[in-house]
N, C-alpha and C. Protein backbone atom coordinates (compact mmCIF):
# COMPACT_ATOMS: atom_id res chain seq x y z
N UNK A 1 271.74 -22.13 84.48
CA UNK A 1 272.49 -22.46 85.68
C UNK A 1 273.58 -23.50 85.39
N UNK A 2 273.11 -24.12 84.35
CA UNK A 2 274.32 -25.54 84.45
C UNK A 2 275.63 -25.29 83.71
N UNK A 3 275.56 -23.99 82.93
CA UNK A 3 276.83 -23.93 82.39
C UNK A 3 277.63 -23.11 83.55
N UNK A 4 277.02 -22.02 83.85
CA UNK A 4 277.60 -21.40 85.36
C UNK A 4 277.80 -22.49 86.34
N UNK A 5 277.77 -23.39 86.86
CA UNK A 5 278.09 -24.34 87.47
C UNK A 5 278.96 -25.23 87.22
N UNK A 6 278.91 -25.54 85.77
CA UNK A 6 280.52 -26.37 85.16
C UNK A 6 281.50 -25.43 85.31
N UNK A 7 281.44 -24.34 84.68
CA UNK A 7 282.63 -23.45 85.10
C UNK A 7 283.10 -23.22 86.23
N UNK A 8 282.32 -23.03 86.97
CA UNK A 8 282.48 -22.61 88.37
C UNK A 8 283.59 -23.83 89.20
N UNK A 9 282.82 -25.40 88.79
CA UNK A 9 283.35 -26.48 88.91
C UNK A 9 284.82 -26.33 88.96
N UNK A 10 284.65 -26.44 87.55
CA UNK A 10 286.00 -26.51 86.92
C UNK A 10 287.03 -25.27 86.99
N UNK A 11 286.69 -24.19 87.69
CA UNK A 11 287.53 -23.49 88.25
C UNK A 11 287.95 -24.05 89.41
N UNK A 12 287.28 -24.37 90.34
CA UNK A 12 287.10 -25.14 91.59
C UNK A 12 288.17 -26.36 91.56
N UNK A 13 288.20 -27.23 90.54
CA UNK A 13 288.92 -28.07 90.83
C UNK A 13 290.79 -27.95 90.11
N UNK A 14 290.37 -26.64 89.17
CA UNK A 14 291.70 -26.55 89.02
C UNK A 14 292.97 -25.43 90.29
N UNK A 15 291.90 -24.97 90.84
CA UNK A 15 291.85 -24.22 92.37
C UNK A 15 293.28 -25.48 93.25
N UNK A 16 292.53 -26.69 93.46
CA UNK A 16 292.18 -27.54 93.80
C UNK A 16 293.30 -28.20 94.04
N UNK A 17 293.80 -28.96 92.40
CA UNK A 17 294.85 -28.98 92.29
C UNK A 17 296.32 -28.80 91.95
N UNK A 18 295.97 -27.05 92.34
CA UNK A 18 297.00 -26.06 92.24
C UNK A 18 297.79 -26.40 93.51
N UNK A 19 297.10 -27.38 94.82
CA UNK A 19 298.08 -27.40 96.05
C UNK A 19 298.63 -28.57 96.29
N UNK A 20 299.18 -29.42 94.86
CA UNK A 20 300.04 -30.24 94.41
C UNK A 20 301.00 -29.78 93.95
N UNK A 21 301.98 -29.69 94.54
CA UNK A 21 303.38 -29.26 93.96
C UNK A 21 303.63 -29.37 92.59
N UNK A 22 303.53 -30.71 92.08
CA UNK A 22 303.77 -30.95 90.94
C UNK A 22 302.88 -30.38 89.79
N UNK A 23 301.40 -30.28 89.94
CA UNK A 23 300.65 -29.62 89.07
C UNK A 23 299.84 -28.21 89.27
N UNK A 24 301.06 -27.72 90.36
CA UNK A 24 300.89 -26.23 90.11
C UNK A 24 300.65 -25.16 88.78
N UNK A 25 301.48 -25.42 88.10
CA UNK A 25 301.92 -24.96 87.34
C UNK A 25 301.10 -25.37 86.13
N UNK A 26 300.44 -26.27 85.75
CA UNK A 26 299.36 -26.70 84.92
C UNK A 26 297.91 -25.87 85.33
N UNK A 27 297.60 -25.67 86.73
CA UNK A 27 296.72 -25.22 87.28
C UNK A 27 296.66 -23.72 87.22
N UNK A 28 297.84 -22.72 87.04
CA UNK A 28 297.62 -22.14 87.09
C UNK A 28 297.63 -21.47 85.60
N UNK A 29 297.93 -21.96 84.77
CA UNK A 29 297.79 -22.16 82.88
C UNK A 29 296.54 -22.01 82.40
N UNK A 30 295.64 -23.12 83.25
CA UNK A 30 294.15 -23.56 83.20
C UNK A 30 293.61 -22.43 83.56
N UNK A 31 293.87 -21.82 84.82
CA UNK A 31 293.19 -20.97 85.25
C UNK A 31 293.05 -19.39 84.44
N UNK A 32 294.29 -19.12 84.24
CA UNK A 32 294.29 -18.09 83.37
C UNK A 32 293.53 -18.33 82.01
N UNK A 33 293.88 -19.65 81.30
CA UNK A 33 293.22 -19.57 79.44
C UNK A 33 291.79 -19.61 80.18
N UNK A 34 290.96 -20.25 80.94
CA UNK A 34 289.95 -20.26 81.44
C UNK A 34 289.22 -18.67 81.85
N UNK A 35 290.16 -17.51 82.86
CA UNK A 35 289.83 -16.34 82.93
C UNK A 35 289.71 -15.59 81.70
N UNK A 36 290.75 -15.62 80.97
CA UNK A 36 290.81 -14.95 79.53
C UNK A 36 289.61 -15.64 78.69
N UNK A 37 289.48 -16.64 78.33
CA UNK A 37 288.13 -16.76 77.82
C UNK A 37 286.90 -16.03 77.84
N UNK A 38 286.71 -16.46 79.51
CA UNK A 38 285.30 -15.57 80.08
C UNK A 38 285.39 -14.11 79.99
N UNK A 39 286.70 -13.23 79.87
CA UNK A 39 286.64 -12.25 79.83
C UNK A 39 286.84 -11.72 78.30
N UNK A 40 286.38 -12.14 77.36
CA UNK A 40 286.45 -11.95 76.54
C UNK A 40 285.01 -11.76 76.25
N UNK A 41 284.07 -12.65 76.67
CA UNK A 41 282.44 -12.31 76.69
C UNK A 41 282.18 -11.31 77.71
N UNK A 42 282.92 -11.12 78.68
CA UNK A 42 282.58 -9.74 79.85
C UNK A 42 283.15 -8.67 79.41
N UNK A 43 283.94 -8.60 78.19
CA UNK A 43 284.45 -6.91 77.89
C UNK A 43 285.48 -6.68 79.31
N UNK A 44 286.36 -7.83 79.47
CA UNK A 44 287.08 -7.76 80.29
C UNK A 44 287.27 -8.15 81.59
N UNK A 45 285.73 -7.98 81.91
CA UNK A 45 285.48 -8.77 83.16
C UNK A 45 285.09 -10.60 83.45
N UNK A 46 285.92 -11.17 84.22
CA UNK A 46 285.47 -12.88 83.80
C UNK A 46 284.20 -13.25 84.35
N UNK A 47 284.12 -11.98 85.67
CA UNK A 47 282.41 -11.95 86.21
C UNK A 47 281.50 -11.78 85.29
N UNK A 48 281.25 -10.83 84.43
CA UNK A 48 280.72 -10.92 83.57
C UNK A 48 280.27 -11.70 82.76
N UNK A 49 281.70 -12.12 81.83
CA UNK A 49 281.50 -13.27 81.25
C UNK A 49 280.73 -14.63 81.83
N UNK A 50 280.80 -14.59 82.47
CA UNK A 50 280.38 -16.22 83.66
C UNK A 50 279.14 -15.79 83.15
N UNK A 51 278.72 -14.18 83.75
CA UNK A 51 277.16 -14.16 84.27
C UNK A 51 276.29 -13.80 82.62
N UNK A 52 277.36 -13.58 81.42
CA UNK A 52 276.88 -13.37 80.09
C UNK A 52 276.67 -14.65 79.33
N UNK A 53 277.52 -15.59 79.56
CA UNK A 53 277.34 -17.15 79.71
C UNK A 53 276.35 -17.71 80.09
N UNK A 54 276.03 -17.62 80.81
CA UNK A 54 274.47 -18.03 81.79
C UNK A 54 273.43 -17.78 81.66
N UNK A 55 273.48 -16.58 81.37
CA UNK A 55 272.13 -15.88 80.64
C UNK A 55 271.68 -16.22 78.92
N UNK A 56 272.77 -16.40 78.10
CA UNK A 56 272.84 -16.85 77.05
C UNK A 56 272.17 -18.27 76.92
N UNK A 57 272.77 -19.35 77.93
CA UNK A 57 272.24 -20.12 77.93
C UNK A 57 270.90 -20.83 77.94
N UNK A 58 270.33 -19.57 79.67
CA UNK A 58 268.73 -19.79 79.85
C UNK A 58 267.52 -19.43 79.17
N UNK A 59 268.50 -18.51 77.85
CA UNK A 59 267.67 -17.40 76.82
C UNK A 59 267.39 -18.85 75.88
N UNK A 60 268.41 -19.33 75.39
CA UNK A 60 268.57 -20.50 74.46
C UNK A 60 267.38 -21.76 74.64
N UNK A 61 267.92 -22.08 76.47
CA UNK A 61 266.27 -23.11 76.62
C UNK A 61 265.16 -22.45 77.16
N UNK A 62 264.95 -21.11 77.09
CA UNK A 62 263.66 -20.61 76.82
C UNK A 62 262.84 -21.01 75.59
N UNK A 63 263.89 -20.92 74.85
CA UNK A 63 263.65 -20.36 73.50
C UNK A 63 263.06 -22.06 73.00
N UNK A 64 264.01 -22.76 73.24
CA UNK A 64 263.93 -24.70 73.08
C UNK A 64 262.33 -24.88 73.94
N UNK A 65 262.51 -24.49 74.75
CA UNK A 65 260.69 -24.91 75.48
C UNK A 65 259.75 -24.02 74.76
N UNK A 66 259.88 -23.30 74.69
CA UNK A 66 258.96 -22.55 73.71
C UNK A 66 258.32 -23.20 72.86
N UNK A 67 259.72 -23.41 72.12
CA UNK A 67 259.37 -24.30 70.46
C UNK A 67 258.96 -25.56 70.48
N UNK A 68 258.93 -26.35 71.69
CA UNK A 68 258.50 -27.36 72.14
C UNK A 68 257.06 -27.14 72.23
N UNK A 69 256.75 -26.41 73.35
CA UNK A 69 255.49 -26.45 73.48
C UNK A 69 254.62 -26.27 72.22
N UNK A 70 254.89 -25.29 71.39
CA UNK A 70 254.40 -24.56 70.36
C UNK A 70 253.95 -26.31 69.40
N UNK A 71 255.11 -26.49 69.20
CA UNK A 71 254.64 -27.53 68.35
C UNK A 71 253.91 -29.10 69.18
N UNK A 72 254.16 -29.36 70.37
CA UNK A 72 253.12 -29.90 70.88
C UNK A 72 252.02 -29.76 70.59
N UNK A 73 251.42 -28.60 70.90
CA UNK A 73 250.61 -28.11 70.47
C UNK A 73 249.50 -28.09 69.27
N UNK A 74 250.36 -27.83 68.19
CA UNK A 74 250.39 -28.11 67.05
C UNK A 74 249.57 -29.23 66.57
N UNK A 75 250.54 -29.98 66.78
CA UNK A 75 250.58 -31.41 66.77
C UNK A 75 249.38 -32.26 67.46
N UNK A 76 249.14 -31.75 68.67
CA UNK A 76 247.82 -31.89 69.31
C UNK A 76 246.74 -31.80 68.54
N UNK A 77 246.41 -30.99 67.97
CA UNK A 77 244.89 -30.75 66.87
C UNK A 77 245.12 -30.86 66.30
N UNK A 78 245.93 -31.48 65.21
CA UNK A 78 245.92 -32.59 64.07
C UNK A 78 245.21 -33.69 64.07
């Protein structure tokens, strides 16, 4: 969830201050290298990407608690 949520953020705030005259044009730079990124993990889609992002992530601290516990464990009956 927390990387889907920084992004999301940080789409959000470059959204944000796109309705500053002056840093329009920065905002909307951001927004695009930001879409093109994500759509590069979605096979085009930035939905994707977001939601291939996210999942990657929760696979990762599955994987970290796992190995945690495991060796707690471990470590326990020693």
């Amino acid at each position: 969830m927390t990387p889907t949520l920084f992004i999301i953020g940080v789409l959000l705030c470059l959204s944000m201050v796109g309705y500053v005259p002056l840093f329009s044009s920065i905002s909307q730079a951001g927004l695009e290298q930001i879409t093109q990124f994500l759509s590069v993990f979605g096979s085009g889609s930035s939905v994707n990407g977001l939601l291939v992002i996210g999942l990657v992530c929760s696979l990762v601290g599955i994987l970290f608690d796992t190995f945690t516990f495991y060796r707690h464990q471990n470590l326990r009956n020693n």
